[in-house]
N, C-alpha and C. Protein backbone atom coordinates (compact mmCIF):
# COMPACT_ATOMS: atom_id res chain seq x y z
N UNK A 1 22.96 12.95 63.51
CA UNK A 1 21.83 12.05 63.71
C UNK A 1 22.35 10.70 64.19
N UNK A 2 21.82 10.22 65.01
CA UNK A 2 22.15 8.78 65.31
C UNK A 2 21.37 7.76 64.70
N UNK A 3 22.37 6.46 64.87
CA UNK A 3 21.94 5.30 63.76
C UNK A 3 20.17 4.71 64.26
N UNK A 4 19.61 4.43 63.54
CA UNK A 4 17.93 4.11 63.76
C UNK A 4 17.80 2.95 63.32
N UNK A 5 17.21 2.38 63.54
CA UNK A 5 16.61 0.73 63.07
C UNK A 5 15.46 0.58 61.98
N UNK A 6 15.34 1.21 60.84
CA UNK A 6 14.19 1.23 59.94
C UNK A 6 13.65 -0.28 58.99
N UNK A 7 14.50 -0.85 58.53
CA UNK A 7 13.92 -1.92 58.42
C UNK A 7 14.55 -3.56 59.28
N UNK A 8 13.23 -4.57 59.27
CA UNK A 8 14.36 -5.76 59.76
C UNK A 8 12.91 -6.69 58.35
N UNK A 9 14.46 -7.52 58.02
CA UNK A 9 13.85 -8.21 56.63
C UNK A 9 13.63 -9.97 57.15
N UNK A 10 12.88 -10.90 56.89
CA UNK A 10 12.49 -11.80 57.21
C UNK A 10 12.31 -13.02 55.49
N UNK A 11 13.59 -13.86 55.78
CA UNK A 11 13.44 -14.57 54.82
C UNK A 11 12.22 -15.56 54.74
N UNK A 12 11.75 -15.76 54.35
CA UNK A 12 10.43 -16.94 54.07
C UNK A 12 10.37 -18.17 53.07
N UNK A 13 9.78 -19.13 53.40
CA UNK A 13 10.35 -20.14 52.37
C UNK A 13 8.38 -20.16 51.31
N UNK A 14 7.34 -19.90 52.27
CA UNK A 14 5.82 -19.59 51.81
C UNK A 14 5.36 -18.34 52.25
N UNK A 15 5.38 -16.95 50.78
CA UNK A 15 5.04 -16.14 51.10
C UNK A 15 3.60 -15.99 51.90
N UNK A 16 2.49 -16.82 51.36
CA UNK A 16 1.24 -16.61 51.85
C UNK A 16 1.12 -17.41 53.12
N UNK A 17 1.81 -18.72 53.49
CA UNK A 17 1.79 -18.99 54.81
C UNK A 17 2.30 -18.33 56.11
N UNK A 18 3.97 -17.52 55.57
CA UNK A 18 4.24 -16.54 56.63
C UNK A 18 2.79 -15.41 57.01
N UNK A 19 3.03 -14.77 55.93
CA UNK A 19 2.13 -14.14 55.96
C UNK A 19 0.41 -14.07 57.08
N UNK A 20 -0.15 -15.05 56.51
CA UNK A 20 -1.39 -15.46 57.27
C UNK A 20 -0.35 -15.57 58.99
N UNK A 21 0.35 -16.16 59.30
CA UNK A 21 0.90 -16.01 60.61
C UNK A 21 1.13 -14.44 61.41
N UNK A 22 1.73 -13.91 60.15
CA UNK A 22 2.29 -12.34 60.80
C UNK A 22 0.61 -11.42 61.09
N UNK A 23 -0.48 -11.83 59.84
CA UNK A 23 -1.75 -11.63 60.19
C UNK A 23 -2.91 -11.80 61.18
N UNK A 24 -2.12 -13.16 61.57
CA UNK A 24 -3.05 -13.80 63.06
C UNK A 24 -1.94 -12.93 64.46
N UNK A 25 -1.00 -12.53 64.38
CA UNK A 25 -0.31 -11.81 65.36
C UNK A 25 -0.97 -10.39 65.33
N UNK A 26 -1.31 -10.29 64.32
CA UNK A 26 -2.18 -8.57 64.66
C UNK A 26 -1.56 -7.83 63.16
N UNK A 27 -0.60 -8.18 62.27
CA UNK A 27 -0.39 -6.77 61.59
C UNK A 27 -1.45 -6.63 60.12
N UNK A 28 -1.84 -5.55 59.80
CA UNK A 28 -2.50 -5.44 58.85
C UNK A 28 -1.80 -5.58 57.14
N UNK A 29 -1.59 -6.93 56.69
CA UNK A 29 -1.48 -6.83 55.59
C UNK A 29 -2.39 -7.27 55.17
N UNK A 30 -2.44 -6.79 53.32
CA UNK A 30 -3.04 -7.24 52.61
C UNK A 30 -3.21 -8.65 52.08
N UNK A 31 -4.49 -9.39 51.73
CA UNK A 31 -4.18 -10.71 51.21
C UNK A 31 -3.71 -10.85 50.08
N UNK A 32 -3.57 -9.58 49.40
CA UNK A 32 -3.22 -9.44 48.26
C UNK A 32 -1.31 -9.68 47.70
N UNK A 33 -0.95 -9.39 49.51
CA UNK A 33 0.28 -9.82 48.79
C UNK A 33 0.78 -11.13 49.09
N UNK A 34 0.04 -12.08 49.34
CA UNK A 34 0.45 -13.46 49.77
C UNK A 34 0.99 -14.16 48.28
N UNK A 35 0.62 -13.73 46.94
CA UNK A 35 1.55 -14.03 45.62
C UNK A 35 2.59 -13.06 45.26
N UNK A 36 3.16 -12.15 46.04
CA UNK A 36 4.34 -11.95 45.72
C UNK A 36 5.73 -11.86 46.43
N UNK A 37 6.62 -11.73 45.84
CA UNK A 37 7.72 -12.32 46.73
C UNK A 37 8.43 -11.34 47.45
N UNK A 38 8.61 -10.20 47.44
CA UNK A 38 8.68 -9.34 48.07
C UNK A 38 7.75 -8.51 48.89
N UNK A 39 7.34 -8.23 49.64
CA UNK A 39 6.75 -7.59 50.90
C UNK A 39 7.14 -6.46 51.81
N UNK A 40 6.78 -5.58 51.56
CA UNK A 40 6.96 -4.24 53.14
C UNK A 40 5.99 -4.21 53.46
N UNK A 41 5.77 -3.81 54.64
CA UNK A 41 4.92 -3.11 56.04
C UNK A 41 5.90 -2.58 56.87
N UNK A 42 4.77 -0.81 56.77
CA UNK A 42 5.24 -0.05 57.89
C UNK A 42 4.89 -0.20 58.59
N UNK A 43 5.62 -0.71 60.17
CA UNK A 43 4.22 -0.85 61.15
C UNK A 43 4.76 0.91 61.94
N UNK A 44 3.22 0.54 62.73
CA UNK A 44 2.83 2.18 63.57
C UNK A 44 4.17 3.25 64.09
N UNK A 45 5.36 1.48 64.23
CA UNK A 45 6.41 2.47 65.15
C UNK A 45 7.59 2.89 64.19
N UNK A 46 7.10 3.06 63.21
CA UNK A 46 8.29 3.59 61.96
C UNK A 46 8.76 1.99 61.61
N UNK A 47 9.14 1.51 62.30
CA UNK A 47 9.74 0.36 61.72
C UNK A 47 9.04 -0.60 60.47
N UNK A 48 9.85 -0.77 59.53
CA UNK A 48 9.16 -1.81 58.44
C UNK A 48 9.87 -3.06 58.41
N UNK A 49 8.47 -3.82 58.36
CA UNK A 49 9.20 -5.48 58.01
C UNK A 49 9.38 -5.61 56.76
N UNK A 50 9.91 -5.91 55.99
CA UNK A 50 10.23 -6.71 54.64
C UNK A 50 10.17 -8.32 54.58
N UNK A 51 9.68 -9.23 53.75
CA UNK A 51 9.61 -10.43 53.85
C UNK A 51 9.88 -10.20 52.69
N UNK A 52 10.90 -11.39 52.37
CA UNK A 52 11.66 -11.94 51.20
C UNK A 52 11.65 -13.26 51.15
N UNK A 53 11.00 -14.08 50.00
CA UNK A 53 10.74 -14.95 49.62
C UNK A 53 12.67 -15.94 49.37
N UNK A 54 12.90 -17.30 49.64
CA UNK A 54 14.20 -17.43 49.62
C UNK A 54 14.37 -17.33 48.08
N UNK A 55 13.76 -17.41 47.10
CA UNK A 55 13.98 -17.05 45.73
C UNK A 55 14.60 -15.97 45.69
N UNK A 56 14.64 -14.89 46.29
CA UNK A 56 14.76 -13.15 45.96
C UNK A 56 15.99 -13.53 47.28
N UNK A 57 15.82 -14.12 48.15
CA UNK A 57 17.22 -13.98 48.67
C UNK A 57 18.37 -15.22 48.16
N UNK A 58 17.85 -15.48 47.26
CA UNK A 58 18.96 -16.37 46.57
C UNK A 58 19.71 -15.43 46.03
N UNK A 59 19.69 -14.03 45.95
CA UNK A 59 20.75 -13.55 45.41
C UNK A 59 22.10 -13.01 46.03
N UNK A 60 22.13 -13.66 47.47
CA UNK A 60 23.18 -13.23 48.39
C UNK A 60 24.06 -14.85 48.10
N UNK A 61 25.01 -14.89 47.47
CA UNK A 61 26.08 -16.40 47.58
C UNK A 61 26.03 -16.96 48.75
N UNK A 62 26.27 -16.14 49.55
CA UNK A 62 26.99 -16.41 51.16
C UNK A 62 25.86 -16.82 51.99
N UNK A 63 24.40 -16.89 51.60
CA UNK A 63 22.97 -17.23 52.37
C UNK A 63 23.10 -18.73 52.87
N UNK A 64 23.54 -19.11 54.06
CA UNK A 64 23.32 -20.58 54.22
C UNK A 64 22.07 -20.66 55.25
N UNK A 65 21.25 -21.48 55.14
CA UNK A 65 19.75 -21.43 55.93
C UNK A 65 20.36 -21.75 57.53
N UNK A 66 19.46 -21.33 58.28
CA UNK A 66 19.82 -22.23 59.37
C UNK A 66 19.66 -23.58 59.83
N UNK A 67 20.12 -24.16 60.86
CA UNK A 67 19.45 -25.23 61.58
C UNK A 67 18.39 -25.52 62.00
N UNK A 68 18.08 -26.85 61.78
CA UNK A 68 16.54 -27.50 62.84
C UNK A 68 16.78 -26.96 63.85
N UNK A 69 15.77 -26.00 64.43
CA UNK A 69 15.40 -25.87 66.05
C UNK A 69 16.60 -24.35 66.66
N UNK A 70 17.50 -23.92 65.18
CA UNK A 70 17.77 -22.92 65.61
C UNK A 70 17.41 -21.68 65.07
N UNK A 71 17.65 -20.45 65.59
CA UNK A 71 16.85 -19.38 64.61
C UNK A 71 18.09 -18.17 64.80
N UNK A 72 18.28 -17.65 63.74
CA UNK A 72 19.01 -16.01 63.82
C UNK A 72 18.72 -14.88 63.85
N UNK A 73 16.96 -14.84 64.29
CA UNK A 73 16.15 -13.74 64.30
C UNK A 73 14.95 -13.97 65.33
N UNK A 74 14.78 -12.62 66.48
CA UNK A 74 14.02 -12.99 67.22
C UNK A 74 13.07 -11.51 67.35
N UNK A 75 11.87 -11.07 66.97
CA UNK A 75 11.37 -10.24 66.92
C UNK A 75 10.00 -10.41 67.89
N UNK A 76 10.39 -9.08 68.37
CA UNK A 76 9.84 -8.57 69.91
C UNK A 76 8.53 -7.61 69.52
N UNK A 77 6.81 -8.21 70.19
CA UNK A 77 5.55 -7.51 69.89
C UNK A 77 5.45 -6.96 70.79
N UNK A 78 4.88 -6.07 71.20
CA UNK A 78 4.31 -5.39 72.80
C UNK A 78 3.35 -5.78 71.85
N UNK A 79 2.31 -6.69 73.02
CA UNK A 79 0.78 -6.47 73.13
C UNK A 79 0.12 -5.94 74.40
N UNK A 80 0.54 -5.49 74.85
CA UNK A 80 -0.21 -4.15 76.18
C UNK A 80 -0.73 -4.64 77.75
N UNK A 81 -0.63 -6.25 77.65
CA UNK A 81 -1.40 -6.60 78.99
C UNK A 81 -1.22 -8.34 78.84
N UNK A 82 -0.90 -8.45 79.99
CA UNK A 82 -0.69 -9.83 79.97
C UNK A 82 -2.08 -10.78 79.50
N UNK A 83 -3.04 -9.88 79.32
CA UNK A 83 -4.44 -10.89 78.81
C UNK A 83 -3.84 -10.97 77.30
N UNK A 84 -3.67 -9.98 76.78
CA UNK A 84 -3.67 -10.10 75.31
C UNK A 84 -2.17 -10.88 75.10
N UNK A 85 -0.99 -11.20 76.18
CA UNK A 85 0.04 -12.21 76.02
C UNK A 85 -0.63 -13.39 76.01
N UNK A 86 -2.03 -13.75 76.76
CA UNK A 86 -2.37 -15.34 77.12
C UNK A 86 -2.78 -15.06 75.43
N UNK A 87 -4.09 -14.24 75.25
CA UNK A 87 -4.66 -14.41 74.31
C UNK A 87 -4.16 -14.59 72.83
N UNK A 88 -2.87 -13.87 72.26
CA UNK A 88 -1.90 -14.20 71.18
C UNK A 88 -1.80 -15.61 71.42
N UNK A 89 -0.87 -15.71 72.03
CA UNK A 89 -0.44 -16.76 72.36
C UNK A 89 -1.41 -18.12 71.99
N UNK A 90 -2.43 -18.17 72.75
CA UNK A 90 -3.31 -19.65 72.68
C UNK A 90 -3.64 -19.57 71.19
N UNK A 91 -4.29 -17.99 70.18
CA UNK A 91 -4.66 -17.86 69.50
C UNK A 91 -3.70 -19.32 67.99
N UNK A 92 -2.45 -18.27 68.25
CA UNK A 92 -1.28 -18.79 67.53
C UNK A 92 -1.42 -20.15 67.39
N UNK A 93 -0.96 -20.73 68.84
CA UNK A 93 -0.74 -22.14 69.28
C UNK A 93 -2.29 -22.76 68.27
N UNK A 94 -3.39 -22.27 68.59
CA UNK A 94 -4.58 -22.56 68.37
C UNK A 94 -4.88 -23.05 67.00
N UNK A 95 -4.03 -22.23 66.06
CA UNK A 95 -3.64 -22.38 64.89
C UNK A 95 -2.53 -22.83 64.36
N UNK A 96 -1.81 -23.96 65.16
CA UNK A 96 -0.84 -25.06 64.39
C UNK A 96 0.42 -24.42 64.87
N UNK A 97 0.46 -23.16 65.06
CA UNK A 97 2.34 -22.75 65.33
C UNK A 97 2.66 -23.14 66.37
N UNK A 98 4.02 -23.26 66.19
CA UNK A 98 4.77 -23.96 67.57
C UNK A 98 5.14 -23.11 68.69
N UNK A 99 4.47 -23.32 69.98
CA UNK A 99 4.97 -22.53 70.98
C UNK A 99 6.16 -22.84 71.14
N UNK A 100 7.39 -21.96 71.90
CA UNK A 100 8.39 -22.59 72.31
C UNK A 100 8.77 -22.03 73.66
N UNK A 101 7.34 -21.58 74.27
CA UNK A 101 7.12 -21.48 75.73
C UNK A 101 6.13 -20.53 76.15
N UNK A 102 5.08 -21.23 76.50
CA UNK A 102 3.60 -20.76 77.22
C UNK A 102 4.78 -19.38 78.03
N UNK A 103 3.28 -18.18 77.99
CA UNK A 103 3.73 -17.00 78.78
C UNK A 103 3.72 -17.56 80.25
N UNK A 104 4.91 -16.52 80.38
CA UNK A 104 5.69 -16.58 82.02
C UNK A 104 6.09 -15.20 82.33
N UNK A 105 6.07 -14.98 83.38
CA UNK A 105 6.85 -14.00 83.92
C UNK A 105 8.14 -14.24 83.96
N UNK A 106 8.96 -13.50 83.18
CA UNK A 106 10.10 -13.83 82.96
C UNK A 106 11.02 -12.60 83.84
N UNK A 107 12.47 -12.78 83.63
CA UNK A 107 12.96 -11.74 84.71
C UNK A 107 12.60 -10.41 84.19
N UNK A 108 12.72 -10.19 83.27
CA UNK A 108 12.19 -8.75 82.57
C UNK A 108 10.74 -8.50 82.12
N UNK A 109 10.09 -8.65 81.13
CA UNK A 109 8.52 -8.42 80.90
C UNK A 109 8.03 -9.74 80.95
N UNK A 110 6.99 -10.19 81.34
CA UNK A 110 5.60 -11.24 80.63
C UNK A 110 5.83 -11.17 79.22
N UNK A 111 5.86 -12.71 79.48
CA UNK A 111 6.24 -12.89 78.10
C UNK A 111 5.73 -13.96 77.05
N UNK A 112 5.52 -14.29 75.99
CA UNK A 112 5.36 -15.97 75.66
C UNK A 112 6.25 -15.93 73.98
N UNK A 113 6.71 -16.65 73.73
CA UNK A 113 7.63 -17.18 72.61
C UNK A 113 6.73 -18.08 71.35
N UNK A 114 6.67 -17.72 70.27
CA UNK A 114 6.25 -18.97 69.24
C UNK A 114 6.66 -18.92 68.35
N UNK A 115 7.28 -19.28 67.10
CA UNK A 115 7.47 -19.76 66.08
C UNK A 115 6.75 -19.50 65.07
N UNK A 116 7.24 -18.73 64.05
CA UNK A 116 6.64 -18.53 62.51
C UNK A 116 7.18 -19.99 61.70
N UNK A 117 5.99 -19.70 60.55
CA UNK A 117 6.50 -20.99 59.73
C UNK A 117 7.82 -20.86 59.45
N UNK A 118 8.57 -20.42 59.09
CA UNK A 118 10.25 -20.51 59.43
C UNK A 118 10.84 -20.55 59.65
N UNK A 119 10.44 -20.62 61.54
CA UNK A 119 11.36 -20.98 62.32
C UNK A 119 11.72 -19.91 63.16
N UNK A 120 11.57 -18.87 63.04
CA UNK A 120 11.95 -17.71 63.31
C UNK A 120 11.09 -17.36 65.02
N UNK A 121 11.66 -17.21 66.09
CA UNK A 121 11.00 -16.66 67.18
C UNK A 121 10.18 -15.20 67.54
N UNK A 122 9.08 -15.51 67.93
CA UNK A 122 8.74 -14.07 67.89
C UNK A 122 7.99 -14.27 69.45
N UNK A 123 8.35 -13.32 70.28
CA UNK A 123 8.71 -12.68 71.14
C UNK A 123 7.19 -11.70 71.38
N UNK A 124 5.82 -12.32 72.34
CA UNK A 124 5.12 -11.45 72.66
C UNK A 124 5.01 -10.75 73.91
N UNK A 125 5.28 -9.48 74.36
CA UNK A 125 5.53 -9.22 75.39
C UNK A 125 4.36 -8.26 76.02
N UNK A 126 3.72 -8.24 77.32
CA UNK A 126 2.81 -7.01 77.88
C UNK A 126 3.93 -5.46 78.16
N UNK A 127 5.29 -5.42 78.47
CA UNK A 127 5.45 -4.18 79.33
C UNK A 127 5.83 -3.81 77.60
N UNK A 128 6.02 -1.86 77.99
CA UNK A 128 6.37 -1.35 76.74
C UNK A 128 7.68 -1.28 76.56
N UNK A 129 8.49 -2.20 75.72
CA UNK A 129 9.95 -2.69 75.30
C UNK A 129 10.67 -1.04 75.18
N UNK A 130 9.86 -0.20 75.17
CA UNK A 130 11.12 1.03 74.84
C UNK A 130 10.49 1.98 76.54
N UNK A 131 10.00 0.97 77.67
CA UNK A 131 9.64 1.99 78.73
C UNK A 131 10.82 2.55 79.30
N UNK A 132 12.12 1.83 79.30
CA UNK A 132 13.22 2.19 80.14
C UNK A 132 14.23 3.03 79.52
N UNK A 133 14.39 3.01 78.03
CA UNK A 133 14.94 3.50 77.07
C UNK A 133 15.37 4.74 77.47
């Protein structure tokens, strides 16, 4: 069997503020888990996010946060059509998050970039990221 990508984990410093963000991007969680500190979602494509509150990742010594304005995690949406790239996008922006670049045609897919409350880039794209695969 070859190696698979099943989870990618997302430290958070406000479970219920990430949260409401990852909710206005489209995924279906519950509001129910915005008080606790641990979090999974499977989304559709097998893959699960985990959000970990930095309390629960205080248990790694070696955890140093990152920098202002830099990030060590950049997670990639297909939303299906460059309308629904404008439309994320303004939505997000619309609601306080930081763009960190209006959609463009970029050399590879349409694209637009914004910022979770943590800093973290997330990556909305129209073409399907596994078409060439």
């Amino acid at each position: 069997m070859s190696i698979q990508l099943a989870m990618v984990g997302i430290v958070v410093e406000d479970m219920a503020r990430s949260l409401e963000f990852y909710r206005r991007l489209g995924l279906d969680i519950p509001s129910e888990a915005d008080t606790e500190r641990f979090v999974m979602h499977r989304m559709a494509s097998g893959v699960t996010l985990f959000f970990d509150t930095v309390f629960v990742a205080g248990n790694d010594p070696a955890r140093a946060p990152t920098s202002a304005g830099t990030y060590n995690l950049l997670l990639e949406f297909y939303a299906g059509t460059r309308e629904a790239v404008n439309a994320k996008h303004d939505e997000l922006v619309g609601h306080g998050y930081a763009s960190r670049k209006a959609p463009w045609k970029s050399p590879g897919p349409y694209a637009a970039l914004v910022e979770d409350p943590d800093g973290n880039v997330i990556l909305i794209t129209a073409e399907d990221p596994n078409a060439d695969i």
